[in-house]
PDB file of N, CA and C in Angstrom:
ATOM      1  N   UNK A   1     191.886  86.645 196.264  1.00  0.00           N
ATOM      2  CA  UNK A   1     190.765  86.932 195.391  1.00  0.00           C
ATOM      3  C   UNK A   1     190.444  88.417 195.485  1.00  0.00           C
ATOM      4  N   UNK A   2     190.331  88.859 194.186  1.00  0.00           N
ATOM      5  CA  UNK A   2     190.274  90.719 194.237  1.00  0.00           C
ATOM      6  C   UNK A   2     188.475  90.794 194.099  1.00  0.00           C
ATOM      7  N   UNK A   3     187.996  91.854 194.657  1.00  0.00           N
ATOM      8  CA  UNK A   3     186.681  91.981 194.604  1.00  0.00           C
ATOM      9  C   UNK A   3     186.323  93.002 193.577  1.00  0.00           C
ATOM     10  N   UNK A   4     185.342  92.918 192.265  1.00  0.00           N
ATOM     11  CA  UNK A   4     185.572  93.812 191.583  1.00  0.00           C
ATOM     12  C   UNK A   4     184.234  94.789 192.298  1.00  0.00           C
ATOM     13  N   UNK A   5     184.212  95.955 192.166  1.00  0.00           N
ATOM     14  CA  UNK A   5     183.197  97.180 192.712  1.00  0.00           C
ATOM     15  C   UNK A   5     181.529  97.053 191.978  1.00  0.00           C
ATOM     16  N   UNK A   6     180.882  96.891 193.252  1.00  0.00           N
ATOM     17  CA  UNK A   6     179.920  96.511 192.765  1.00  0.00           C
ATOM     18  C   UNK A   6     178.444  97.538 193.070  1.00  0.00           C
ATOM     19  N   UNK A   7     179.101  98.483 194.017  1.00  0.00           N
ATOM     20  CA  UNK A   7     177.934  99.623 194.436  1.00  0.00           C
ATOM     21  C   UNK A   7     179.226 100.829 194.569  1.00  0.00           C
ATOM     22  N   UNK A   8     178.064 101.840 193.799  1.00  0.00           N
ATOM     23  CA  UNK A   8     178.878 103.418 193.706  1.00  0.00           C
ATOM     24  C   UNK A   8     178.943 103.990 195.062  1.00  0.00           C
ATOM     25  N   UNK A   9     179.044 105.649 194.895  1.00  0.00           N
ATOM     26  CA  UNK A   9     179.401 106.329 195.935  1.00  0.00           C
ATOM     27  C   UNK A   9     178.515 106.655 196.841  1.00  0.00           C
ATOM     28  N   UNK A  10     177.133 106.750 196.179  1.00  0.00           N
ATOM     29  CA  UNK A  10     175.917 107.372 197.017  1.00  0.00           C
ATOM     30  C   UNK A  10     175.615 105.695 197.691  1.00  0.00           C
ATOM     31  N   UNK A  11     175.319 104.996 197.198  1.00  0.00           N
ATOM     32  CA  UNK A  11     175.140 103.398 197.791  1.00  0.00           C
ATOM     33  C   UNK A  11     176.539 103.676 199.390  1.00  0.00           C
ATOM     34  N   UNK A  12     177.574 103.822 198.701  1.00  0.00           N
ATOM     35  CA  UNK A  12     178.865 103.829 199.998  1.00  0.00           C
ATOM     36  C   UNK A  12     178.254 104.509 201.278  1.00  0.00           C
ATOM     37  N   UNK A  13     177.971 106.035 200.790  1.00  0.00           N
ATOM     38  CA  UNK A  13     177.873 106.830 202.128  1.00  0.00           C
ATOM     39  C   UNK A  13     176.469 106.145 202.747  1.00  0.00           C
ATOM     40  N   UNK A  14     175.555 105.695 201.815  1.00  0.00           N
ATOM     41  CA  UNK A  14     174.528 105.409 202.802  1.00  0.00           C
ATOM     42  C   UNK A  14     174.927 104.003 203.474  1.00  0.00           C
ATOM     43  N   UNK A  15     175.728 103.318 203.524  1.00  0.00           N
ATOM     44  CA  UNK A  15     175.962 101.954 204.186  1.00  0.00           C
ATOM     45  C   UNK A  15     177.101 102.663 205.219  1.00  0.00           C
ATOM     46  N   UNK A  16     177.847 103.835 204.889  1.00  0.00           N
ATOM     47  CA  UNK A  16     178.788 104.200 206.015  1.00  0.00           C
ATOM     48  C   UNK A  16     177.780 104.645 207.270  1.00  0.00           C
ATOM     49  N   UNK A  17     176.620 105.474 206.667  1.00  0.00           N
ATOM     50  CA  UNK A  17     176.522 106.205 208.022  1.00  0.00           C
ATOM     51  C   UNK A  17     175.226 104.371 208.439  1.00  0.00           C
ATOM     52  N   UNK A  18     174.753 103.923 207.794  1.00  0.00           N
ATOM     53  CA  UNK A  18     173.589 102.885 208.182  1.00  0.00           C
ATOM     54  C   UNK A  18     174.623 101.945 209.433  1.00  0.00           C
ATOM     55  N   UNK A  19     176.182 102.223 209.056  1.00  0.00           N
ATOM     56  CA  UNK A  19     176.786 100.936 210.041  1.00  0.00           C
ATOM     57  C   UNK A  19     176.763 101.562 211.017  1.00  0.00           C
ATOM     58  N   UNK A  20     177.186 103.311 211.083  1.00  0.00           N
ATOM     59  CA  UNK A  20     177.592 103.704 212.487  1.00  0.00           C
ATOM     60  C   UNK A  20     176.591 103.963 212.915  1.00  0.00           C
ATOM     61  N   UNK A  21     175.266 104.353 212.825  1.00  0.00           N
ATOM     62  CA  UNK A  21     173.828 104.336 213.598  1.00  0.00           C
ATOM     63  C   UNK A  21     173.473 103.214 213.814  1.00  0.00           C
ATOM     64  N   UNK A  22     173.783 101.884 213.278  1.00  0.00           N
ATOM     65  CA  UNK A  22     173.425 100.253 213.887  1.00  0.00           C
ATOM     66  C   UNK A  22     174.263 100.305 215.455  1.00  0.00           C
ATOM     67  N   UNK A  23     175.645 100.309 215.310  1.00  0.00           N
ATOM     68  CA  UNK A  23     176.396 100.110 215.900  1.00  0.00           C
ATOM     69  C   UNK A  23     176.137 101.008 216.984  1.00  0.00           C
ATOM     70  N   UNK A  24     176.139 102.076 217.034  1.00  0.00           N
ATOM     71  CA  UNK A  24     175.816 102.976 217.959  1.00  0.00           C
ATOM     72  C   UNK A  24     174.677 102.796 218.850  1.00  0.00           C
ATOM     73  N   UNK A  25     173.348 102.582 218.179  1.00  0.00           N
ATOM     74  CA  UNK A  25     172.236 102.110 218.613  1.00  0.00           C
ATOM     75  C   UNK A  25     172.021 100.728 219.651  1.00  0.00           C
ATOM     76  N   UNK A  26     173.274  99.753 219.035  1.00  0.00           N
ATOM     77  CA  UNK A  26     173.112  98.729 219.467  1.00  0.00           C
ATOM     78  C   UNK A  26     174.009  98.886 221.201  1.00  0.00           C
ATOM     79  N   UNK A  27     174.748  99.831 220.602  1.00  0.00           N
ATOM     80  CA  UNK A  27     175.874  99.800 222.194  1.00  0.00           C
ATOM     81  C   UNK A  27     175.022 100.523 223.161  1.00  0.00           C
ATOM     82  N   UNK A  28     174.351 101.490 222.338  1.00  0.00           N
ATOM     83  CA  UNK A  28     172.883 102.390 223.656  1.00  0.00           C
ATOM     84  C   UNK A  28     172.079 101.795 224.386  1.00  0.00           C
ATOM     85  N   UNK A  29     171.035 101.407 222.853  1.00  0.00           N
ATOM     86  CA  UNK A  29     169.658 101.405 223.224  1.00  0.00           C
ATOM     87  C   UNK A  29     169.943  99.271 223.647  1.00  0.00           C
ATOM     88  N   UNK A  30     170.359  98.826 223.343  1.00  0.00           N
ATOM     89  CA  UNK A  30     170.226  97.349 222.985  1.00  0.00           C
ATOM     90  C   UNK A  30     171.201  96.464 224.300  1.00  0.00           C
ATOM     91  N   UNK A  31     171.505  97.034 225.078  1.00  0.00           N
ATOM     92  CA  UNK A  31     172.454  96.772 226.367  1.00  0.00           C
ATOM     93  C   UNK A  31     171.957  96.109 226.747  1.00  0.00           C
ATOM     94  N   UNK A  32     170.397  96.122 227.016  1.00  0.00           N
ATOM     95  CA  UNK A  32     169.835  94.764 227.853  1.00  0.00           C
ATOM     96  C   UNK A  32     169.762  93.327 227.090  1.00  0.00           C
ATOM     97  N   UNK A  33     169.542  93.624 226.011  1.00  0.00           N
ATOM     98  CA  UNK A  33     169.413  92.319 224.895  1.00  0.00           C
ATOM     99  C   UNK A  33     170.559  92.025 224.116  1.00  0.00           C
ATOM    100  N   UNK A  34     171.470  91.568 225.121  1.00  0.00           N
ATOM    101  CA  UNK A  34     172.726  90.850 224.451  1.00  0.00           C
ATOM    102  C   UNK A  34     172.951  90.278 223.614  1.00  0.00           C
ATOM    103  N   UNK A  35     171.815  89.539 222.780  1.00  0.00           N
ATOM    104  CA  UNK A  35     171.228  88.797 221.437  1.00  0.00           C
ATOM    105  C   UNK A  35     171.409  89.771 220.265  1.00  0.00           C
ATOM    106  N   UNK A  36     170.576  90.507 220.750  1.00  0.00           N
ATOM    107  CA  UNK A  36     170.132  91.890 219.850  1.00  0.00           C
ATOM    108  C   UNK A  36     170.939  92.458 219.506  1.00  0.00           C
ATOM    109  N   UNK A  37     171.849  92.911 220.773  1.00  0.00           N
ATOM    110  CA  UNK A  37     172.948  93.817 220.431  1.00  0.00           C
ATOM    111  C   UNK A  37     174.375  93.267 219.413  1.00  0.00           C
ATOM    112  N   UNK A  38     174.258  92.054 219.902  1.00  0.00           N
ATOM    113  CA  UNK A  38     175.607  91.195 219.061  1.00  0.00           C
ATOM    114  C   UNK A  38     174.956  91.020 217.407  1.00  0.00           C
ATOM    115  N   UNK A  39     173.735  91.422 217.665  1.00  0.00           N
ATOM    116  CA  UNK A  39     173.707  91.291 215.452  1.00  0.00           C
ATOM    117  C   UNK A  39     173.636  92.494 215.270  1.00  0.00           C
ATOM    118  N   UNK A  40     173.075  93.290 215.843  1.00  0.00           N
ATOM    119  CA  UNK A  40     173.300  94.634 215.526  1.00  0.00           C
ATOM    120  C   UNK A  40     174.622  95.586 215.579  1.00  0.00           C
ATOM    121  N   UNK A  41     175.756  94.602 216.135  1.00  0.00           N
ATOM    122  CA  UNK A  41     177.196  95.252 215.952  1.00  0.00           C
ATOM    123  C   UNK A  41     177.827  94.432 214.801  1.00  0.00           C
ATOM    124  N   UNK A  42     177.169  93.285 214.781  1.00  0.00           N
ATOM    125  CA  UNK A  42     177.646  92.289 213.869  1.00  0.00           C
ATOM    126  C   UNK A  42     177.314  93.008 211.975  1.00  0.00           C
ATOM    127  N   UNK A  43     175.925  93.600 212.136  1.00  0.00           N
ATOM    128  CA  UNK A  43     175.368  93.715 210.797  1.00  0.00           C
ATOM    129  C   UNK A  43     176.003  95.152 210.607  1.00  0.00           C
ATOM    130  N   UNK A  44     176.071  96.141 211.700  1.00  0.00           N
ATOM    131  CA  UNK A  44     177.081  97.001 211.458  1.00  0.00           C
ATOM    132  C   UNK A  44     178.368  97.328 210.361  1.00  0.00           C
ATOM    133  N   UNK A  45     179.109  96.107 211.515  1.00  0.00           N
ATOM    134  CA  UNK A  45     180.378  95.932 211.377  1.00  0.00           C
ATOM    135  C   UNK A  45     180.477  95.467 209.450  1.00  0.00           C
ATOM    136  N   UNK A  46     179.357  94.979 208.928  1.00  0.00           N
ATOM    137  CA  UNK A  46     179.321  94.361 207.647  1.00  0.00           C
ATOM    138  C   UNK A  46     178.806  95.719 206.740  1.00  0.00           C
ATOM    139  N   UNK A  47     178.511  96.315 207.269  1.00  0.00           N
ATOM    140  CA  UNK A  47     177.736  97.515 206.291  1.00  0.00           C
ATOM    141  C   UNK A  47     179.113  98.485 206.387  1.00  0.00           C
ATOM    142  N   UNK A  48     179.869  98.453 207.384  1.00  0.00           N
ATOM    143  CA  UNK A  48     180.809  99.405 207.162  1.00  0.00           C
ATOM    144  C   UNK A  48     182.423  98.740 206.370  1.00  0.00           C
ATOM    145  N   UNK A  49     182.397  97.782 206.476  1.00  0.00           N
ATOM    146  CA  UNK A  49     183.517  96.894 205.655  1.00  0.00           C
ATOM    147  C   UNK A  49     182.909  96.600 204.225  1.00  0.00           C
ATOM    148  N   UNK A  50     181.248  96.727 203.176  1.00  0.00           N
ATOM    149  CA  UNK A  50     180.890  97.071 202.680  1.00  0.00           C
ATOM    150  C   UNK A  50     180.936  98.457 201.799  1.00  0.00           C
ATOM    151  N   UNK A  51     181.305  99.532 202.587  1.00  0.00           N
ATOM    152  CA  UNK A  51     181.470 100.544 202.170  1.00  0.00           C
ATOM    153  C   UNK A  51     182.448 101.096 202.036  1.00  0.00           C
ATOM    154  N   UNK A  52     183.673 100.221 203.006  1.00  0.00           N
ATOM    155  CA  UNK A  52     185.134 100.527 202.394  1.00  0.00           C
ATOM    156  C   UNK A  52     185.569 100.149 201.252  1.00  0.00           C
ATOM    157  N   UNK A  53     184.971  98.642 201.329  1.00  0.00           N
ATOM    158  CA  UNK A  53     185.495  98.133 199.729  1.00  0.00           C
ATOM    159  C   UNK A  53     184.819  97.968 198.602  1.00  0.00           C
ATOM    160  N   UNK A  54     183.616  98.542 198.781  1.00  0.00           N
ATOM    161  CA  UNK A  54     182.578  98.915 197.749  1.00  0.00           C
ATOM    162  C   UNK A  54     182.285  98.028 197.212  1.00  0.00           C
ATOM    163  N   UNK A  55     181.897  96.654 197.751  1.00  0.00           N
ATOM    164  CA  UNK A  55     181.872  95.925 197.408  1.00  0.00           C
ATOM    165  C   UNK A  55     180.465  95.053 198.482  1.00  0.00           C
ATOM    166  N   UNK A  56     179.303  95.011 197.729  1.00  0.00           N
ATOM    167  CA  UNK A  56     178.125  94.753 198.541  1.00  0.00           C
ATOM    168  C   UNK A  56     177.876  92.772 198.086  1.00  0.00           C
ATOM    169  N   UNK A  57     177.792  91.963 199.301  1.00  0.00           N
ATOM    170  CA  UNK A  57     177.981  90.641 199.514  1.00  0.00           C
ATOM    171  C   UNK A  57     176.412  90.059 198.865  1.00  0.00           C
ATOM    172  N   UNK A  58     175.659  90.659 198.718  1.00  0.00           N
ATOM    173  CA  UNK A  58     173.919  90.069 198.253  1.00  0.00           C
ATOM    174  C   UNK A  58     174.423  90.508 196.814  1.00  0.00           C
ATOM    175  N   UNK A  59     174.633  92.154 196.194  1.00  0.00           N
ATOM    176  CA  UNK A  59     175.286  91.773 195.103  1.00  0.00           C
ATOM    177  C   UNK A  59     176.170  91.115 194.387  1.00  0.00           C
ATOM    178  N   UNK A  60     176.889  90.330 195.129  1.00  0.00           N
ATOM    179  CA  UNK A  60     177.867  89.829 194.552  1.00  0.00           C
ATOM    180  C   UNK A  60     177.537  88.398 194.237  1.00  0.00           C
ATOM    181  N   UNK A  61     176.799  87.874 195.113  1.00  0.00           N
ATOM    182  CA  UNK A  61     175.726  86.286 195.020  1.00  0.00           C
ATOM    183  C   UNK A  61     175.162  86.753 193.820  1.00  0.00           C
ATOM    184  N   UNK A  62     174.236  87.674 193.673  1.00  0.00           N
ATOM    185  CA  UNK A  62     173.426  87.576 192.474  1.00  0.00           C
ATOM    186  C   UNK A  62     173.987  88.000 191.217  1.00  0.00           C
ATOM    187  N   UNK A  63     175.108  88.507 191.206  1.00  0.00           N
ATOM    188  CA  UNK A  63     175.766  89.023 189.849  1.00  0.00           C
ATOM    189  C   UNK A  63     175.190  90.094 189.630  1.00  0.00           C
ATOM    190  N   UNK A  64     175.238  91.502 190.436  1.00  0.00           N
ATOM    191  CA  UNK A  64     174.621  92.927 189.751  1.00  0.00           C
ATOM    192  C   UNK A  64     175.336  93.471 190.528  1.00  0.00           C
ATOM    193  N   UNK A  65     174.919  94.626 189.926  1.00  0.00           N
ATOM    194  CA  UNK A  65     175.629  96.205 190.375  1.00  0.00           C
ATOM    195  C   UNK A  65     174.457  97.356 190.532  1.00  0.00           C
ATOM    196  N   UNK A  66     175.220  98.250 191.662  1.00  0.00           N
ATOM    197  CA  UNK A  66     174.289  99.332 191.739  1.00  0.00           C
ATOM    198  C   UNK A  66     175.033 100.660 192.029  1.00  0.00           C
ATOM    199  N   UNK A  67     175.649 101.006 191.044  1.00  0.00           N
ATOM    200  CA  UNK A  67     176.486 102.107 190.427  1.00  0.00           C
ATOM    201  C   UNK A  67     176.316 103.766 191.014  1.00  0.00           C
ATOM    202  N   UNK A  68     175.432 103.925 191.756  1.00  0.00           N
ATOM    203  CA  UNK A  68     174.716 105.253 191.596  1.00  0.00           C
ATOM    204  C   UNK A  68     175.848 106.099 192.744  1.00  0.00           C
TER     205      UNK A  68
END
């Protein structure tokens, strides 16, 4: 199944850098809360596979685009 593009370039970079400050944050600040830290590498890990394939998973449930 091909994903057709559903968020532009400025949408991309802001989900690139939003994964690596989750992720980062979570391996720092979130060490004690092993809970915490596993969604916060988890929601990461989704914002940056998001922005490779430009292709955003809430848009794609609802049928829209956000082009910008």
């Amino acid at each position: 199944m091909k994903f057709k593009k559903n968020i532009g370039p400025k949408n991309r970079i802001a989900r690139l850098v939003a994964g690596i400050i989750l992720i980062l944050l979570s391996l720092i600040y979130f060490d004690a809360n092993k809970i915490l830290s596993a969604v916060g590498i988890i929601l990461g890990i989704i914002f940056l596979l998001e922005a490779a394939f430009s292709y955003c998973l809430l848009h794609g449930i609802r049928g829209t685009k956000d082009m910008r």
